[in-house]
C-alpha atoms as a PDB file:
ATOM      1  CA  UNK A   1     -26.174  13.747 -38.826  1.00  0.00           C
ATOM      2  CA  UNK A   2     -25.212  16.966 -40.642  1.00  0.00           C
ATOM      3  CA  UNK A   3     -28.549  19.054 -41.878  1.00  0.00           C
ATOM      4  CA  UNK A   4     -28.030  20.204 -45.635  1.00  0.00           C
ATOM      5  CA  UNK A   5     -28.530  23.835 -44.145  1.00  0.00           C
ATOM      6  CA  UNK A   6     -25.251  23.312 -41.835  1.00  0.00           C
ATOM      7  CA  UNK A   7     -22.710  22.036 -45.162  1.00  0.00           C
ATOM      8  CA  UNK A   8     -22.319  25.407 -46.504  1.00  0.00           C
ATOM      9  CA  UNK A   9     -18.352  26.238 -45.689  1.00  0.00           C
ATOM     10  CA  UNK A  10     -18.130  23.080 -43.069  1.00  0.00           C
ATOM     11  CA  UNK A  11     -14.953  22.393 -41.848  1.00  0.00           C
ATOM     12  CA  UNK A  12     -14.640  19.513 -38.740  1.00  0.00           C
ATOM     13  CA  UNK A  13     -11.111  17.396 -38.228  1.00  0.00           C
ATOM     14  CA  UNK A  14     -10.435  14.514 -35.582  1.00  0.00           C
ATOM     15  CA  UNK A  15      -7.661  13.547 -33.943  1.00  0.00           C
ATOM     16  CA  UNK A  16      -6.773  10.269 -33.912  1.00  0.00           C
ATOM     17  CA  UNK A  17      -3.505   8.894 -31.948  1.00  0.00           C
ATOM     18  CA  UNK A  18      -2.080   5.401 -33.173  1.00  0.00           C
ATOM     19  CA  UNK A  19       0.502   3.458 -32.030  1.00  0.00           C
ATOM     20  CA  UNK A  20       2.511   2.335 -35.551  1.00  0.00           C
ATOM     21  CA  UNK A  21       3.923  -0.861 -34.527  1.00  0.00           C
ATOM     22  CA  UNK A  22       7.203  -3.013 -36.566  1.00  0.00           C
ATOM     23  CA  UNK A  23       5.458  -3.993 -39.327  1.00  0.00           C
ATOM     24  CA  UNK A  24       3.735  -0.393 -40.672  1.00  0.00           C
ATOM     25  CA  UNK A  25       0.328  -1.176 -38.921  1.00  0.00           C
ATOM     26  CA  UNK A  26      -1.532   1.426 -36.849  1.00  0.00           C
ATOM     27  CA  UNK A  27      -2.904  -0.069 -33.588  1.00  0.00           C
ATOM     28  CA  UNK A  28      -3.900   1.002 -30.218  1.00  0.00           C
ATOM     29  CA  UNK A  29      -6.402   4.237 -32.258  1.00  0.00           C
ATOM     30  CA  UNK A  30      -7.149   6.995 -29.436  1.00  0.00           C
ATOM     31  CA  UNK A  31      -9.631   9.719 -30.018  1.00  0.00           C
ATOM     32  CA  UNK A  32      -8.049  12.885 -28.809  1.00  0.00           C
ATOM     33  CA  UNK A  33     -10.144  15.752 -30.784  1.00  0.00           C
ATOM     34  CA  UNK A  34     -13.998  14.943 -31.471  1.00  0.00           C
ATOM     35  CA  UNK A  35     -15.237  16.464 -34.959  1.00  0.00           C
ATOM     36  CA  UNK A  36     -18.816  15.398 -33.820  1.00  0.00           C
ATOM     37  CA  UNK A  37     -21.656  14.394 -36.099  1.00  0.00           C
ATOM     38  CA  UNK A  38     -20.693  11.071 -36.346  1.00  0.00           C
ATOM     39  CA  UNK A  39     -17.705  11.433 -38.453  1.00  0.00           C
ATOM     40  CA  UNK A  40     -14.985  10.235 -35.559  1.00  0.00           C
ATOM     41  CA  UNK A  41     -16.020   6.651 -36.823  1.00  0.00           C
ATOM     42  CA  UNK A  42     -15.380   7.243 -39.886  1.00  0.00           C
ATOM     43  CA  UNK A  43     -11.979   8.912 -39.101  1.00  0.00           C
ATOM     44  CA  UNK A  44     -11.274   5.916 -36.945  1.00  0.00           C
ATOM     45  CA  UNK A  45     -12.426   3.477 -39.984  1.00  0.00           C
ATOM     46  CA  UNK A  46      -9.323   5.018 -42.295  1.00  0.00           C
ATOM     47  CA  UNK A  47      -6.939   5.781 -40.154  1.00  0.00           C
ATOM     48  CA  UNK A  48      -6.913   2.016 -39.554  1.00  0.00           C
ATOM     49  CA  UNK A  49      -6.597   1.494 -43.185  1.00  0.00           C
ATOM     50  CA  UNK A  50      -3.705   3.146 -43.647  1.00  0.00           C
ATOM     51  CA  UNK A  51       0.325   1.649 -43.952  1.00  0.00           C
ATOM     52  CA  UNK A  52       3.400   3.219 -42.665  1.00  0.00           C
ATOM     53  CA  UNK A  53       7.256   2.166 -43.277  1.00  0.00           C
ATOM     54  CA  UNK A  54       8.127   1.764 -39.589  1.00  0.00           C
ATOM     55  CA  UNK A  55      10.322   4.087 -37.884  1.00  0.00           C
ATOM     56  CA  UNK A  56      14.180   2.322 -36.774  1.00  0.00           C
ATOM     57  CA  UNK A  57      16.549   2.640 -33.908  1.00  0.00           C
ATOM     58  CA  UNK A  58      19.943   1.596 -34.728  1.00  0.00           C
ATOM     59  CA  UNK A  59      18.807  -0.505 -37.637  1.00  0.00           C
ATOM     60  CA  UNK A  60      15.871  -2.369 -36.312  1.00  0.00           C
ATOM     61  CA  UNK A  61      12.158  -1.199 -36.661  1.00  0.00           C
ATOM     62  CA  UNK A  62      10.328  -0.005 -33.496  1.00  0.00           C
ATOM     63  CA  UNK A  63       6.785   1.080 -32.287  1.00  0.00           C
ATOM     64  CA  UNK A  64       6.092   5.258 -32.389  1.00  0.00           C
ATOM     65  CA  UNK A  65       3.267   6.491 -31.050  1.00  0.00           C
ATOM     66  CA  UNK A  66       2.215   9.205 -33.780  1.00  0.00           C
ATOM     67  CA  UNK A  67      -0.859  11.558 -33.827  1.00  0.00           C
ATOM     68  CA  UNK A  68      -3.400  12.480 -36.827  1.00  0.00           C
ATOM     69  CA  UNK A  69      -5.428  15.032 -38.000  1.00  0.00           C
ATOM     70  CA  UNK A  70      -8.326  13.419 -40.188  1.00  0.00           C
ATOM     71  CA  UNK A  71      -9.979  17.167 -42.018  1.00  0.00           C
ATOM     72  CA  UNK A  72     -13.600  17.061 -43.218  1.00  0.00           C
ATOM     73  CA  UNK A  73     -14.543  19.775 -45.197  1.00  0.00           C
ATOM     74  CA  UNK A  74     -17.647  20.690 -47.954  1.00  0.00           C
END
């Protein structure tokens, strides 16, 4: 948990590797960078909400492994 004394100018991001499979869907979410204080869950939490067109080779929609950076600032 982040003390009110630390939020002045904070600034934390994760890293979050997903695997964006055929149909737009992140799977397979891999911390690489820990922002600490608890806030890797929550990076993890909306990364997984989020929708991607899915990248194509000739034509047809394959996997791509893709990496994120989730910023927290106050």
């Amino acid at each position: 948990m982040i003390k009110k004394q630390h939020l002045s100018n904070f600034q934390a991001v994760s890293l979050v590797t997903i695997t964006v499979d055929v149909d737009g869907d992140p799977k397979d979410l891999c911390l690489n960078r820990s922002a600490g204080y608890g806030l890797d869950k929550q990076a993890a939490l909306t990364v997984e909400k989020y929708r991607f067109s899915p990248a194509t080779l000739n034509g047809k929609p394959v996997p791509v492994r893709m990496s994120i950076e989730v910023n927290f600032k106050y």
